[in-house]
PDB file of N, CA and C in Angstrom:
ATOM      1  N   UNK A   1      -6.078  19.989   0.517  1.00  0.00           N
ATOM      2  CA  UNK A   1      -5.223  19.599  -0.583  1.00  0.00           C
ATOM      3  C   UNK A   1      -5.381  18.122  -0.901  1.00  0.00           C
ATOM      4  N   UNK A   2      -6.071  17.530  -0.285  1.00  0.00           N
ATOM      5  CA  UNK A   2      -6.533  16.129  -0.339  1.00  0.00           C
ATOM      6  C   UNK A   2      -7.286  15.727  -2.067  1.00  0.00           C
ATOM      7  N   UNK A   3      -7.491  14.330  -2.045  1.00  0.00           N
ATOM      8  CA  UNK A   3      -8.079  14.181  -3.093  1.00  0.00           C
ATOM      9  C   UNK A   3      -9.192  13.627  -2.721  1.00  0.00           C
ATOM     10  N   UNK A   4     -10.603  14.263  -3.539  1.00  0.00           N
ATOM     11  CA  UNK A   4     -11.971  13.632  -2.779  1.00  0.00           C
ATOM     12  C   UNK A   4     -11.863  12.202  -2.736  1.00  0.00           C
ATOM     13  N   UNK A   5     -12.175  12.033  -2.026  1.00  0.00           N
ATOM     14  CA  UNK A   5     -12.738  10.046  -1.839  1.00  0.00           C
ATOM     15  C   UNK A   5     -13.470   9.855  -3.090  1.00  0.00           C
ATOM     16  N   UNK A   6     -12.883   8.282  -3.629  1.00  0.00           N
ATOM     17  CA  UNK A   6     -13.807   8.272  -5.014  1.00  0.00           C
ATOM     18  C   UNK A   6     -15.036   7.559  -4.542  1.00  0.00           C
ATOM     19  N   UNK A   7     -16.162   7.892  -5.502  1.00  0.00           N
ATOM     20  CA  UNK A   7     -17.607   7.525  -4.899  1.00  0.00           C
ATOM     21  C   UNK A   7     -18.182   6.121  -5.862  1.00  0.00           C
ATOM     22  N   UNK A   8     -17.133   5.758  -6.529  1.00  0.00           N
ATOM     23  CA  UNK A   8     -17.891   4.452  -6.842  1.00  0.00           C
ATOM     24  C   UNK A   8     -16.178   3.396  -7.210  1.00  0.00           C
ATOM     25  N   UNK A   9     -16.930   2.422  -7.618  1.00  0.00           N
ATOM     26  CA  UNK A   9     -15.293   1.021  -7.559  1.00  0.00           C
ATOM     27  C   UNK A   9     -15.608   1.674  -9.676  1.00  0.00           C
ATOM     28  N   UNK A  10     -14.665   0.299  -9.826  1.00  0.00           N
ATOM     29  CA  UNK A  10     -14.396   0.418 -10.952  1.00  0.00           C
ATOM     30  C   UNK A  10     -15.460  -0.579 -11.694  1.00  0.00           C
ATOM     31  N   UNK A  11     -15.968  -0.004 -12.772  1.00  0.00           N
ATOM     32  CA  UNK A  11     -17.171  -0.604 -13.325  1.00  0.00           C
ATOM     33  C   UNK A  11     -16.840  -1.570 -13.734  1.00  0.00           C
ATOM     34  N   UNK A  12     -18.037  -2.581 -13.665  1.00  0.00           N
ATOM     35  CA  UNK A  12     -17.754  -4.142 -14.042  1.00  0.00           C
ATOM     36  C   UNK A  12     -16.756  -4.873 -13.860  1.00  0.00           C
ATOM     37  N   UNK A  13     -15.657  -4.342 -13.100  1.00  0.00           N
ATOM     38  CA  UNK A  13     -14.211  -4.969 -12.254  1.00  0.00           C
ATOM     39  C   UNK A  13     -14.806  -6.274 -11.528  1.00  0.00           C
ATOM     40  N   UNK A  14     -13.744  -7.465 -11.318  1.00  0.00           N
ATOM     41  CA  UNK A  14     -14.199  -8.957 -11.042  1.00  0.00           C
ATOM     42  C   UNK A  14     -12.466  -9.506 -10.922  1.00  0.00           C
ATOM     43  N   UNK A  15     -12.288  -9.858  -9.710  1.00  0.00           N
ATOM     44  CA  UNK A  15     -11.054 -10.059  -9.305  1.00  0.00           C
ATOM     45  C   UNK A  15     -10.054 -11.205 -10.372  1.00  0.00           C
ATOM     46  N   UNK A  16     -10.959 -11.843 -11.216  1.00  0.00           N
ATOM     47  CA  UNK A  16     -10.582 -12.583 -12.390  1.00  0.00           C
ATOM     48  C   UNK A  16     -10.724 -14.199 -11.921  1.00  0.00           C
ATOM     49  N   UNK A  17     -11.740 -14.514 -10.396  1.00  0.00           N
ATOM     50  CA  UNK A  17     -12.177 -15.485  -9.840  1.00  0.00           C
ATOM     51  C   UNK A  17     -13.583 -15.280  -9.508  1.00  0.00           C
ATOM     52  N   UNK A  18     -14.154 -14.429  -9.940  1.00  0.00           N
ATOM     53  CA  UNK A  18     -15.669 -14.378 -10.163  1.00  0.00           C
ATOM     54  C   UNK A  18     -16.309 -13.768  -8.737  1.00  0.00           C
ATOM     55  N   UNK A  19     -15.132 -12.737  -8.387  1.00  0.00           N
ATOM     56  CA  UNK A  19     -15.496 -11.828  -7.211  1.00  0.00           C
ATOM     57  C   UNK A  19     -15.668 -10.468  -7.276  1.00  0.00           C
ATOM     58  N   UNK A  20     -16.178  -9.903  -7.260  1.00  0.00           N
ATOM     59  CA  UNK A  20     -16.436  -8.351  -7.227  1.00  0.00           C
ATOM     60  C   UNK A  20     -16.182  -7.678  -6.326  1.00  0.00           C
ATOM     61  N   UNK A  21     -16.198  -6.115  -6.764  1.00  0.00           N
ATOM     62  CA  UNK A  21     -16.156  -5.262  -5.456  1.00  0.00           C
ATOM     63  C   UNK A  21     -17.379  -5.434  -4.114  1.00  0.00           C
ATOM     64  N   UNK A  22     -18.918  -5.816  -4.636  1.00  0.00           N
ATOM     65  CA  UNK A  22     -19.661  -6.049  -3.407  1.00  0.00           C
ATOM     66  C   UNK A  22     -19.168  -7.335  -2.889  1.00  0.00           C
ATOM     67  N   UNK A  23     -18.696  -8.468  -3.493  1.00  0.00           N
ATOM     68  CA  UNK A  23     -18.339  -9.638  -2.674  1.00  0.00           C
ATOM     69  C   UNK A  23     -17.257  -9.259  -1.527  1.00  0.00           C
ATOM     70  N   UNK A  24     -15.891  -8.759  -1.890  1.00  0.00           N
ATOM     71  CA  UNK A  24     -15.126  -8.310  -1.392  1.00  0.00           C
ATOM     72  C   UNK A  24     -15.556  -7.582   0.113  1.00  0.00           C
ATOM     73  N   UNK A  25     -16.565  -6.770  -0.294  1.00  0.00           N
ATOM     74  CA  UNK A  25     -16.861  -6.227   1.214  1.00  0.00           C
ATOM     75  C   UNK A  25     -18.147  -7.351   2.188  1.00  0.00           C
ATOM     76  N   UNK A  26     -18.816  -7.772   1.287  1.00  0.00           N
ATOM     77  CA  UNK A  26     -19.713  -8.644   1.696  1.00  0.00           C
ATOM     78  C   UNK A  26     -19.159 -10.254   2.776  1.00  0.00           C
ATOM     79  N   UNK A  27     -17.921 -10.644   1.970  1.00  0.00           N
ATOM     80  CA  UNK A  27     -16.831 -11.778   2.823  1.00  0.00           C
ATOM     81  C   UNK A  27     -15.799 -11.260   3.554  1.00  0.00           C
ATOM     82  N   UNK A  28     -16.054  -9.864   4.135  1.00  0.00           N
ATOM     83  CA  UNK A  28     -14.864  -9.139   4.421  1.00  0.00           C
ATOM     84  C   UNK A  28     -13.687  -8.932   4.755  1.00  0.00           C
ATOM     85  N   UNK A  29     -13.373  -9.472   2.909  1.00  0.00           N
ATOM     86  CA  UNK A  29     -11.843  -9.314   2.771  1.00  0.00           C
ATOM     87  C   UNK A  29     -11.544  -7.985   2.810  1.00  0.00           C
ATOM     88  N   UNK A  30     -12.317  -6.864   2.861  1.00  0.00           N
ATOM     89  CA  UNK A  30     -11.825  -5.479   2.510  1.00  0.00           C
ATOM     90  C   UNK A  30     -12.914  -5.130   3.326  1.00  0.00           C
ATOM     91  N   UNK A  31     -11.929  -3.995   4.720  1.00  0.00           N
ATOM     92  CA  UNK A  31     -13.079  -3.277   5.486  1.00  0.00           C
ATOM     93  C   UNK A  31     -12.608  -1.461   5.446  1.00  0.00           C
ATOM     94  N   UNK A  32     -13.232  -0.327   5.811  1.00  0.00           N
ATOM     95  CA  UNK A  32     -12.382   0.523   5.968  1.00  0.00           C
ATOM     96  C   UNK A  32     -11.206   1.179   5.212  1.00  0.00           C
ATOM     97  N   UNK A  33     -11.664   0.682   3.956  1.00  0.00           N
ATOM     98  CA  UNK A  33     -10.307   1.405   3.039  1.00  0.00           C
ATOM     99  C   UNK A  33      -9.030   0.461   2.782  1.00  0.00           C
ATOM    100  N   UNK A  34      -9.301  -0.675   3.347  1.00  0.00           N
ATOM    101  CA  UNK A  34      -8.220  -1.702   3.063  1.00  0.00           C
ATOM    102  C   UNK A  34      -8.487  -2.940   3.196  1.00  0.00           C
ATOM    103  N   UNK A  35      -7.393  -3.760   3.050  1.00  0.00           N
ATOM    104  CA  UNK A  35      -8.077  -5.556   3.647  1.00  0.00           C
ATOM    105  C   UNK A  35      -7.944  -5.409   4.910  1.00  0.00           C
ATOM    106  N   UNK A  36      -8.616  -6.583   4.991  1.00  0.00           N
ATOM    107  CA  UNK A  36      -8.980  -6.873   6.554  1.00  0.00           C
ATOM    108  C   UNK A  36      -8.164  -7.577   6.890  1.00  0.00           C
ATOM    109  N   UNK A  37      -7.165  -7.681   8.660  1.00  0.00           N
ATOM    110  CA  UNK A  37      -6.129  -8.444   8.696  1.00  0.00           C
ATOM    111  C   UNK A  37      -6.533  -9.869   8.406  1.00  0.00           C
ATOM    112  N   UNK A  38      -5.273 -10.140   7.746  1.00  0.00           N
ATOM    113  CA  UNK A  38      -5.585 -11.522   7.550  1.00  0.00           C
ATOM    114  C   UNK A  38      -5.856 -12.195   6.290  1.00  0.00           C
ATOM    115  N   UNK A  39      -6.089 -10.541   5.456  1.00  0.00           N
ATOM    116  CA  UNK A  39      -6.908 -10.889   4.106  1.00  0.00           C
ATOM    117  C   UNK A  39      -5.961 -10.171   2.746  1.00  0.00           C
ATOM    118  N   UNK A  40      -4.971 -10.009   3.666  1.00  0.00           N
ATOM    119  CA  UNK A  40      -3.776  -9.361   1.774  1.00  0.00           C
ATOM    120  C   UNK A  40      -3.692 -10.531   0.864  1.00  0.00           C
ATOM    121  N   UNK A  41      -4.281 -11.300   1.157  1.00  0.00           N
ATOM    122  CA  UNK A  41      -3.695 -12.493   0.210  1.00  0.00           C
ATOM    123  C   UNK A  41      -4.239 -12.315  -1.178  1.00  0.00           C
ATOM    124  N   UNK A  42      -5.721 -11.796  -0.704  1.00  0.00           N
ATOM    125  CA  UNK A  42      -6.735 -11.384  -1.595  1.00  0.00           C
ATOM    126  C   UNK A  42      -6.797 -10.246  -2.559  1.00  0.00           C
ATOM    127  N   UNK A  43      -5.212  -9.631  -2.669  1.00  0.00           N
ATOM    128  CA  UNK A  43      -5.086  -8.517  -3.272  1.00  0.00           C
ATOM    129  C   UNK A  43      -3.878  -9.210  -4.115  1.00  0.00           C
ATOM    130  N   UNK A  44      -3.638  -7.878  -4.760  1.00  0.00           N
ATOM    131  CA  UNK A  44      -2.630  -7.364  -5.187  1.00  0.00           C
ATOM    132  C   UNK A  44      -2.850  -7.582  -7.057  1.00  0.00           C
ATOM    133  N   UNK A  45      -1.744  -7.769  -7.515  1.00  0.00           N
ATOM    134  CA  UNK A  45      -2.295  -8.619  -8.857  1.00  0.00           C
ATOM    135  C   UNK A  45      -2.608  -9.963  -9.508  1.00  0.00           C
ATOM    136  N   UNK A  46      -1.901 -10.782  -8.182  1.00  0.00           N
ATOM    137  CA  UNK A  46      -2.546 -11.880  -8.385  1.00  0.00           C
ATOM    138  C   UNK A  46      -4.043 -12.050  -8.802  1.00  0.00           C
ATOM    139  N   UNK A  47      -5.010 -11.123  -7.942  1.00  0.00           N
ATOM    140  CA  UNK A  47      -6.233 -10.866  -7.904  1.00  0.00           C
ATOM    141  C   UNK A  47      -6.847  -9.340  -8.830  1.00  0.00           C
ATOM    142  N   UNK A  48      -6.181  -9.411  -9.696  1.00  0.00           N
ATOM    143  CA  UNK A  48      -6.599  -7.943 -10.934  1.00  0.00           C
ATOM    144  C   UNK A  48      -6.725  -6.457  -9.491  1.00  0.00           C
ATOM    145  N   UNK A  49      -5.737  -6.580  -8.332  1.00  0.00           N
ATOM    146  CA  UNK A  49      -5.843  -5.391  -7.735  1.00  0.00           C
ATOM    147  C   UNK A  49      -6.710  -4.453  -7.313  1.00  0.00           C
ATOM    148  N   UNK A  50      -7.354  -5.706  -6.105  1.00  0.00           N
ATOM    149  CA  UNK A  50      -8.745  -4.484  -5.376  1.00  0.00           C
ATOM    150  C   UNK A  50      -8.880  -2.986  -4.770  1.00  0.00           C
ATOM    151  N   UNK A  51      -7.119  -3.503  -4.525  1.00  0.00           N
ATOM    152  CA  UNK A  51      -6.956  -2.009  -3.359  1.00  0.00           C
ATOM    153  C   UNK A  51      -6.946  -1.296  -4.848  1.00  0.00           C
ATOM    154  N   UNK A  52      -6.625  -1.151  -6.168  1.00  0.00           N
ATOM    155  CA  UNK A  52      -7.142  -0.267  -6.839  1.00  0.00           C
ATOM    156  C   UNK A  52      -8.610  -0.032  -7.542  1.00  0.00           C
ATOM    157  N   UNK A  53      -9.499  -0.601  -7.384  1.00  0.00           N
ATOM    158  CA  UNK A  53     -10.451  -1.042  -8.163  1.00  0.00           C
ATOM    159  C   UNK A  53     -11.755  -0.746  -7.684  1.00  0.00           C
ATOM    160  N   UNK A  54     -11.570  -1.045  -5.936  1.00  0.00           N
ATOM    161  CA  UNK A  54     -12.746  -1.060  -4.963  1.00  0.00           C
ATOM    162  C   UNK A  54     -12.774  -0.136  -3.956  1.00  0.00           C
ATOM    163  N   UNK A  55     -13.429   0.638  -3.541  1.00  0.00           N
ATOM    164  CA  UNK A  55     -13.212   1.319  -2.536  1.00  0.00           C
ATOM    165  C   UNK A  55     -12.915   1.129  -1.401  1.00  0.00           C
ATOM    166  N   UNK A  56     -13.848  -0.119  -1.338  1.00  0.00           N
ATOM    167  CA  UNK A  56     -14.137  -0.938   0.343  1.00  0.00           C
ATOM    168  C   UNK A  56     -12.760  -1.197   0.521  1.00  0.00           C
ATOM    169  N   UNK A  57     -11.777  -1.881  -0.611  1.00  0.00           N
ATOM    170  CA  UNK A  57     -10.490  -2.070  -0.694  1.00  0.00           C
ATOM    171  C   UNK A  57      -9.448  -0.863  -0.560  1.00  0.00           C
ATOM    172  N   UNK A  58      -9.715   0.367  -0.899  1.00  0.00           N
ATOM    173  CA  UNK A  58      -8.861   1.191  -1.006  1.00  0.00           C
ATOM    174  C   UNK A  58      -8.640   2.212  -2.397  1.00  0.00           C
ATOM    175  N   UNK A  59      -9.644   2.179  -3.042  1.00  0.00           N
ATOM    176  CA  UNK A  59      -9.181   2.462  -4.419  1.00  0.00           C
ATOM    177  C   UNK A  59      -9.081   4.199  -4.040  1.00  0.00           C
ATOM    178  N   UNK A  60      -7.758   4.533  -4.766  1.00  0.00           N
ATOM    179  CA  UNK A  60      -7.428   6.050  -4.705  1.00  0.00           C
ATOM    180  C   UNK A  60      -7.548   6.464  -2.702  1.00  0.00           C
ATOM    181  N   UNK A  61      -7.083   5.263  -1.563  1.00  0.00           N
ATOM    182  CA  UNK A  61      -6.975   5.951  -0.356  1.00  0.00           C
ATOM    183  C   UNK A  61      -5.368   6.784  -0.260  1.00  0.00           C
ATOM    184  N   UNK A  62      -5.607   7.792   0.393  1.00  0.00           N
ATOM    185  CA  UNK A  62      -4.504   8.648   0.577  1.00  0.00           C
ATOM    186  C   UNK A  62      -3.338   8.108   1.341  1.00  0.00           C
ATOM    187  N   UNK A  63      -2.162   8.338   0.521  1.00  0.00           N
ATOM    188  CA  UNK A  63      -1.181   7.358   1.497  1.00  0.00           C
ATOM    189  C   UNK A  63       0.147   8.320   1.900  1.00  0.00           C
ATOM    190  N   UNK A  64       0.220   8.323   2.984  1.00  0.00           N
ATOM    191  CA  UNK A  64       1.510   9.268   3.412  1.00  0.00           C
ATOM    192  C   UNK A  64       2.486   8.497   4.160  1.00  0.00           C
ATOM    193  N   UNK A  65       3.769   9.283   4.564  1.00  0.00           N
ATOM    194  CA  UNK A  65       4.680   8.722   5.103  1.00  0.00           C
ATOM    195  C   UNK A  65       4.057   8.396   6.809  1.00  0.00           C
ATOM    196  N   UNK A  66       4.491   7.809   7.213  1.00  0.00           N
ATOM    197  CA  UNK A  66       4.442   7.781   8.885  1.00  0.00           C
ATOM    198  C   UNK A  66       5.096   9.055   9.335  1.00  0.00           C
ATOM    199  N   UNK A  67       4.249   9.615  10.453  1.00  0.00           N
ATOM    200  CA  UNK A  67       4.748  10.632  10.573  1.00  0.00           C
ATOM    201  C   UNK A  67       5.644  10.379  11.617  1.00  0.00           C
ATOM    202  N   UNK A  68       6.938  11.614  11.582  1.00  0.00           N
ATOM    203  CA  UNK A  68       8.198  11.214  12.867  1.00  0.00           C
ATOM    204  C   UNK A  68       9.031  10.186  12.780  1.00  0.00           C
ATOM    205  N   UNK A  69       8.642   9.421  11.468  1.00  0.00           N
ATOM    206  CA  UNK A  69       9.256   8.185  11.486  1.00  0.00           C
ATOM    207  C   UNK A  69      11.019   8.421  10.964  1.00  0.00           C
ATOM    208  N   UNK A  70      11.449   7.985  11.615  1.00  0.00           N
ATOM    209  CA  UNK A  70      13.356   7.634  11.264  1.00  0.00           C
ATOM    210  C   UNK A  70      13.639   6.210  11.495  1.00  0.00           C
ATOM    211  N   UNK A  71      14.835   6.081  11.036  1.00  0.00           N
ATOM    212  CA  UNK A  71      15.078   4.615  11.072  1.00  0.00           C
ATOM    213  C   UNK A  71      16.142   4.318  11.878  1.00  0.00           C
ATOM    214  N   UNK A  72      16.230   5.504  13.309  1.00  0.00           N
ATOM    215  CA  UNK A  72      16.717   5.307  14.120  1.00  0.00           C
ATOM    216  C   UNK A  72      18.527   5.461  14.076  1.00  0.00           C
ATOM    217  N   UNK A  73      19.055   5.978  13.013  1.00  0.00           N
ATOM    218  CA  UNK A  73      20.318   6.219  12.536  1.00  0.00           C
ATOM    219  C   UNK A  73      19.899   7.665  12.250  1.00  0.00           C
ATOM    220  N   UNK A  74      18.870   8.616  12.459  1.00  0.00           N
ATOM    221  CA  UNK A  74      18.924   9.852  11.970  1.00  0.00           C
ATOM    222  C   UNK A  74      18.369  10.581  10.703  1.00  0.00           C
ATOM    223  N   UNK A  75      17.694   9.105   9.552  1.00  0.00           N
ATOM    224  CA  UNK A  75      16.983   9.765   8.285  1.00  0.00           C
ATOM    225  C   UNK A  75      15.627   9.105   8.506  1.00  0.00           C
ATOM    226  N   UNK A  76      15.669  10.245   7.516  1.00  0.00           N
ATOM    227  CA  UNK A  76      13.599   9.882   7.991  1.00  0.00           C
ATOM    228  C   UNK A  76      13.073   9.544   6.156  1.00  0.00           C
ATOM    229  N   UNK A  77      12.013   9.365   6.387  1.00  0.00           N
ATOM    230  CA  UNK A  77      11.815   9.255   4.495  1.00  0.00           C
ATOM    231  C   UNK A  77      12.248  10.022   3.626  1.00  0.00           C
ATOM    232  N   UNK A  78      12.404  11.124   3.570  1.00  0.00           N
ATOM    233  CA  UNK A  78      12.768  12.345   2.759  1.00  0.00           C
ATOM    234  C   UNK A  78      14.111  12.007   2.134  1.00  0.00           C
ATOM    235  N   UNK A  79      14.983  11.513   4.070  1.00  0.00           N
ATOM    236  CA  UNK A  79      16.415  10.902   3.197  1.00  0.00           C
ATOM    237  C   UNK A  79      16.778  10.036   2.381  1.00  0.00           C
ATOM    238  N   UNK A  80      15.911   8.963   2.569  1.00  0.00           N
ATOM    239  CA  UNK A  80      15.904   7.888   1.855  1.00  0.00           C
ATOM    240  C   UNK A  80      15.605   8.168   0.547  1.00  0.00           C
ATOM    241  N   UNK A  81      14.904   8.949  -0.041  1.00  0.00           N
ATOM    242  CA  UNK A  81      14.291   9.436  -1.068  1.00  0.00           C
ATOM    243  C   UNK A  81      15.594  10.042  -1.863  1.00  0.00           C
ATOM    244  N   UNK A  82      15.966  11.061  -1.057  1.00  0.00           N
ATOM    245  CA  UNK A  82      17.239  11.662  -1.297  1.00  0.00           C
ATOM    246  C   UNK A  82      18.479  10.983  -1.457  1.00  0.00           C
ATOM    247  N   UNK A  83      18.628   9.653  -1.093  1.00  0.00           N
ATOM    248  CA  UNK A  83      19.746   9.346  -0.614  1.00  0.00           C
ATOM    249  C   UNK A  83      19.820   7.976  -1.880  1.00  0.00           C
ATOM    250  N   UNK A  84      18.309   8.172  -2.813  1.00  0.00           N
ATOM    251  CA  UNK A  84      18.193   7.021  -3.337  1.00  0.00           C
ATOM    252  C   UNK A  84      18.335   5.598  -3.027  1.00  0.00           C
ATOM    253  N   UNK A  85      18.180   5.701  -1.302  1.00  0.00           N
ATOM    254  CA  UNK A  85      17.989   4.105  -0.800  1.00  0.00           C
ATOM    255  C   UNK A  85      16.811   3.550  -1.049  1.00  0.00           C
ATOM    256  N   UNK A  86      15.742   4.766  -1.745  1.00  0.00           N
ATOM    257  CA  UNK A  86      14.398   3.836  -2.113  1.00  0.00           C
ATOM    258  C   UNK A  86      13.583   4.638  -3.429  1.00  0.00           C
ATOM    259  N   UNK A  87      13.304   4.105  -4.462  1.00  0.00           N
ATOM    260  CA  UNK A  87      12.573   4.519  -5.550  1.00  0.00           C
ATOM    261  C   UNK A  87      11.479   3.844  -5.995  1.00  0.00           C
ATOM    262  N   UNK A  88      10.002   4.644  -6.444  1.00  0.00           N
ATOM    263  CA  UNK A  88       9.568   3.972  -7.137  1.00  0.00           C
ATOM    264  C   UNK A  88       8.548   2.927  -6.199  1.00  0.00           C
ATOM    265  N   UNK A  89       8.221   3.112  -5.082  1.00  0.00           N
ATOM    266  CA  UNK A  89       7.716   2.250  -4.163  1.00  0.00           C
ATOM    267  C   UNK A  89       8.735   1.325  -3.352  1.00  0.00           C
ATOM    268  N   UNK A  90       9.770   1.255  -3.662  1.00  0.00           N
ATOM    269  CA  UNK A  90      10.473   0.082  -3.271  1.00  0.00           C
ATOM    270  C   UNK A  90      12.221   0.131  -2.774  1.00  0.00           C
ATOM    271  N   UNK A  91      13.426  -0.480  -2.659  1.00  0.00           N
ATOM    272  CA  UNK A  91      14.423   0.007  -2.535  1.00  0.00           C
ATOM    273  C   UNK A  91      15.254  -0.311  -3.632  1.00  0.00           C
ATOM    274  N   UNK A  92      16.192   0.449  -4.104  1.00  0.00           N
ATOM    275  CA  UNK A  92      16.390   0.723  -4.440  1.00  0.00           C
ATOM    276  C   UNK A  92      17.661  -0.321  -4.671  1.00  0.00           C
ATOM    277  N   UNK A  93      17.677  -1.233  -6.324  1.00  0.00           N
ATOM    278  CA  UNK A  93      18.393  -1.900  -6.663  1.00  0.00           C
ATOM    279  C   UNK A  93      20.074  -1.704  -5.684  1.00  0.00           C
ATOM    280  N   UNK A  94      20.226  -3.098  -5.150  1.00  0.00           N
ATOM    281  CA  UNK A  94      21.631  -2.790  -4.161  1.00  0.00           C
ATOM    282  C   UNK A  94      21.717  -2.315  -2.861  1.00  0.00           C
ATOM    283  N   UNK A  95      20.201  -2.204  -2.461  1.00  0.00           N
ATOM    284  CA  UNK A  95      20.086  -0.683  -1.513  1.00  0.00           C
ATOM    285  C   UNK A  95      19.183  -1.342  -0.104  1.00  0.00           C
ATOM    286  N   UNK A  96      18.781  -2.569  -0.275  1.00  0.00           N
ATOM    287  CA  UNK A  96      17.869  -3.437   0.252  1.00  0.00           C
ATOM    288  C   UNK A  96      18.644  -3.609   2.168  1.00  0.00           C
ATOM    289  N   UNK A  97      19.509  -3.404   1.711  1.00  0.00           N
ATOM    290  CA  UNK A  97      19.635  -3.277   3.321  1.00  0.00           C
ATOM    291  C   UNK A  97      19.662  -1.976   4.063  1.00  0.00           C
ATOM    292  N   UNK A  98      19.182  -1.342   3.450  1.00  0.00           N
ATOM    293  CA  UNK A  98      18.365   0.113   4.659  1.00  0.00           C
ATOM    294  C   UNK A  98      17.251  -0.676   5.332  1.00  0.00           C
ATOM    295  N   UNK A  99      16.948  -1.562   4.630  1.00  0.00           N
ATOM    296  CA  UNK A  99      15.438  -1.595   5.325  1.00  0.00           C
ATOM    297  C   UNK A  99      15.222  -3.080   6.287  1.00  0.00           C
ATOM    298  N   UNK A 100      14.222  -3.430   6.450  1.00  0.00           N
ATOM    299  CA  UNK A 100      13.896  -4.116   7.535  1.00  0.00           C
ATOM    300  C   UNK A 100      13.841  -4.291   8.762  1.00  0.00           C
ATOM    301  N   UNK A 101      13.945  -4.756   9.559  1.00  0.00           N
ATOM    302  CA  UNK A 101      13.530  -4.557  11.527  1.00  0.00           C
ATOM    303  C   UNK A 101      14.907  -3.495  11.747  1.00  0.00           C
ATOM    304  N   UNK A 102      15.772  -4.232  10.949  1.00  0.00           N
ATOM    305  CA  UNK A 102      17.528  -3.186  12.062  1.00  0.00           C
ATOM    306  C   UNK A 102      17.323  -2.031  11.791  1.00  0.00           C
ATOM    307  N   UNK A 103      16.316  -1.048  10.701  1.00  0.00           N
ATOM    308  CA  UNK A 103      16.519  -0.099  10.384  1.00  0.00           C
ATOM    309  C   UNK A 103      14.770   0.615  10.477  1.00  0.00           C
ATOM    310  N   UNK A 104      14.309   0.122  11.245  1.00  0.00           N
ATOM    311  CA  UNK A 104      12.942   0.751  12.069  1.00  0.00           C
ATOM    312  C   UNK A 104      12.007  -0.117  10.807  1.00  0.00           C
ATOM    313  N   UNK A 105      11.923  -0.961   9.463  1.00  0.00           N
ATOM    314  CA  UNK A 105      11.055  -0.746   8.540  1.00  0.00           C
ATOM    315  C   UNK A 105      10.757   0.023   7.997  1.00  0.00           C
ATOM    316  N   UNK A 106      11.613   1.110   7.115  1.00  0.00           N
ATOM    317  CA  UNK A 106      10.984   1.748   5.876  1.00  0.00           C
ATOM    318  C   UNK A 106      10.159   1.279   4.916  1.00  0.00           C
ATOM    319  N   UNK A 107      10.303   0.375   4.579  1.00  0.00           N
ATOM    320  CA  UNK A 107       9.217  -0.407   3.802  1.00  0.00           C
ATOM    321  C   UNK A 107       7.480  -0.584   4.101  1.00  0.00           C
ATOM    322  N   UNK A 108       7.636   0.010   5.617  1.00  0.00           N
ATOM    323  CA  UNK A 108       6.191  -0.564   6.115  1.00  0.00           C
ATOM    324  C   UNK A 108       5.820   1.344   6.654  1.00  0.00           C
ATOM    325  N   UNK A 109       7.115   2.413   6.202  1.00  0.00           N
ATOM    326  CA  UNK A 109       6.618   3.682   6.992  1.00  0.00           C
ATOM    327  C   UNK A 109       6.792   4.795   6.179  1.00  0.00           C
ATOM    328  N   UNK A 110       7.557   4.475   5.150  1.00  0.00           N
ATOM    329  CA  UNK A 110       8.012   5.427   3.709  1.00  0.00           C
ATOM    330  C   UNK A 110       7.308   5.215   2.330  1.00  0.00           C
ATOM    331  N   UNK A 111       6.320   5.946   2.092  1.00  0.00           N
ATOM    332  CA  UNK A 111       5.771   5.541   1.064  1.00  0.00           C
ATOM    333  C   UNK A 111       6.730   5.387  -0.350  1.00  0.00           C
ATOM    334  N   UNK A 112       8.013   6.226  -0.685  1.00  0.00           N
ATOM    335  CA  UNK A 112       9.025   5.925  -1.539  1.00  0.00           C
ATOM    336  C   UNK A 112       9.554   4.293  -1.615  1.00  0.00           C
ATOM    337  N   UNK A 113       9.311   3.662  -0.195  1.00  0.00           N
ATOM    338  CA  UNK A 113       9.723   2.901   0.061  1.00  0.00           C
ATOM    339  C   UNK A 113       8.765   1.318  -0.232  1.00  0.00           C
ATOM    340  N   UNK A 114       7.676   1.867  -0.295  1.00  0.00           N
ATOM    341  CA  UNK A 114       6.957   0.325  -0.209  1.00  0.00           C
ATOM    342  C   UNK A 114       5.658   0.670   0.253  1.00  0.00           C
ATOM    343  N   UNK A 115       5.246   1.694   1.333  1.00  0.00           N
ATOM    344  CA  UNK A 115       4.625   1.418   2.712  1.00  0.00           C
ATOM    345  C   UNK A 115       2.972   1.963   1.917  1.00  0.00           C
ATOM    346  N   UNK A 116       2.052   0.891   1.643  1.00  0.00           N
ATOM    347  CA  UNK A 116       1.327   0.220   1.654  1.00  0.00           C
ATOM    348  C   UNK A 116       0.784   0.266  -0.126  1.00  0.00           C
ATOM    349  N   UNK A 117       1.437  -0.609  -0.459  1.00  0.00           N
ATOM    350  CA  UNK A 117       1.814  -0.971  -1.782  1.00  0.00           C
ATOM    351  C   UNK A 117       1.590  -2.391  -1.872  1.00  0.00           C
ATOM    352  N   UNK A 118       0.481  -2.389  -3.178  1.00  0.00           N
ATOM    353  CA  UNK A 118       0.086  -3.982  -2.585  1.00  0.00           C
ATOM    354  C   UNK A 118       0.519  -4.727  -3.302  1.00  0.00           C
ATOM    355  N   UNK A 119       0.556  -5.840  -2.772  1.00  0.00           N
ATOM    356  CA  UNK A 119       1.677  -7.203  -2.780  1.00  0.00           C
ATOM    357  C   UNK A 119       1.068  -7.960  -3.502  1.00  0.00           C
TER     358      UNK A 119
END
């Protein structure tokens, strides 16, 4: 039920600093389907969005919840979803304190929530 891996970046894409998808993997800011630690800086839209653009970066990688994950009070992503503590990638206007260390990081394990949504 997966979606094939896409087999090429996005044509003539250039981070809008005169970097490309081969530079990107070539200075390896992007290894394996994502950046390389150390290297988010190099994304997001600041940078016209590699993790969508490049493969080496991530373009179209499959992203799921953490599996088993709860936030240690008993809901797991589904609730949060449900519970509208998070929409839309993110939480949910007012709602910002479900998340962070006291509440396991939904943001970093719920894809409703944030979890790997680039910055």
């Amino acid at each position: 039920c997966g979606k094939d891996k896409p087999t090429a970046d996005t044509p003539n894409w250039t981070n809008g600093h005169g970097f490309d998808c081969a530079a990107y993997a070539k200075k390896g800011w992007c290894v394996n389907d994502g950046f390389a630690q150390g290297q988010e800086w190099t994304g997001g839209t600041k940078y016209n969005s590699p993790e969508k653009n490049c493969v080496v970066c991530g373009k179209d990688k499959p992203t799921a919840d953490t599996p088993n994950w709860t936030n240690g009070h008993g809901f797991d992503c589904a609730a949060y979803a449900k519970k509208g503590w998070c929409v839309n990638d993110g939480f949910a206007q007012g709602q910002e304190w479900t998340g962070g260390t006291k509440y396991n990081s939904p943001e970093k394990n719920c894809v409703v929530c944030g979890k790997d949504k680039p910055t």
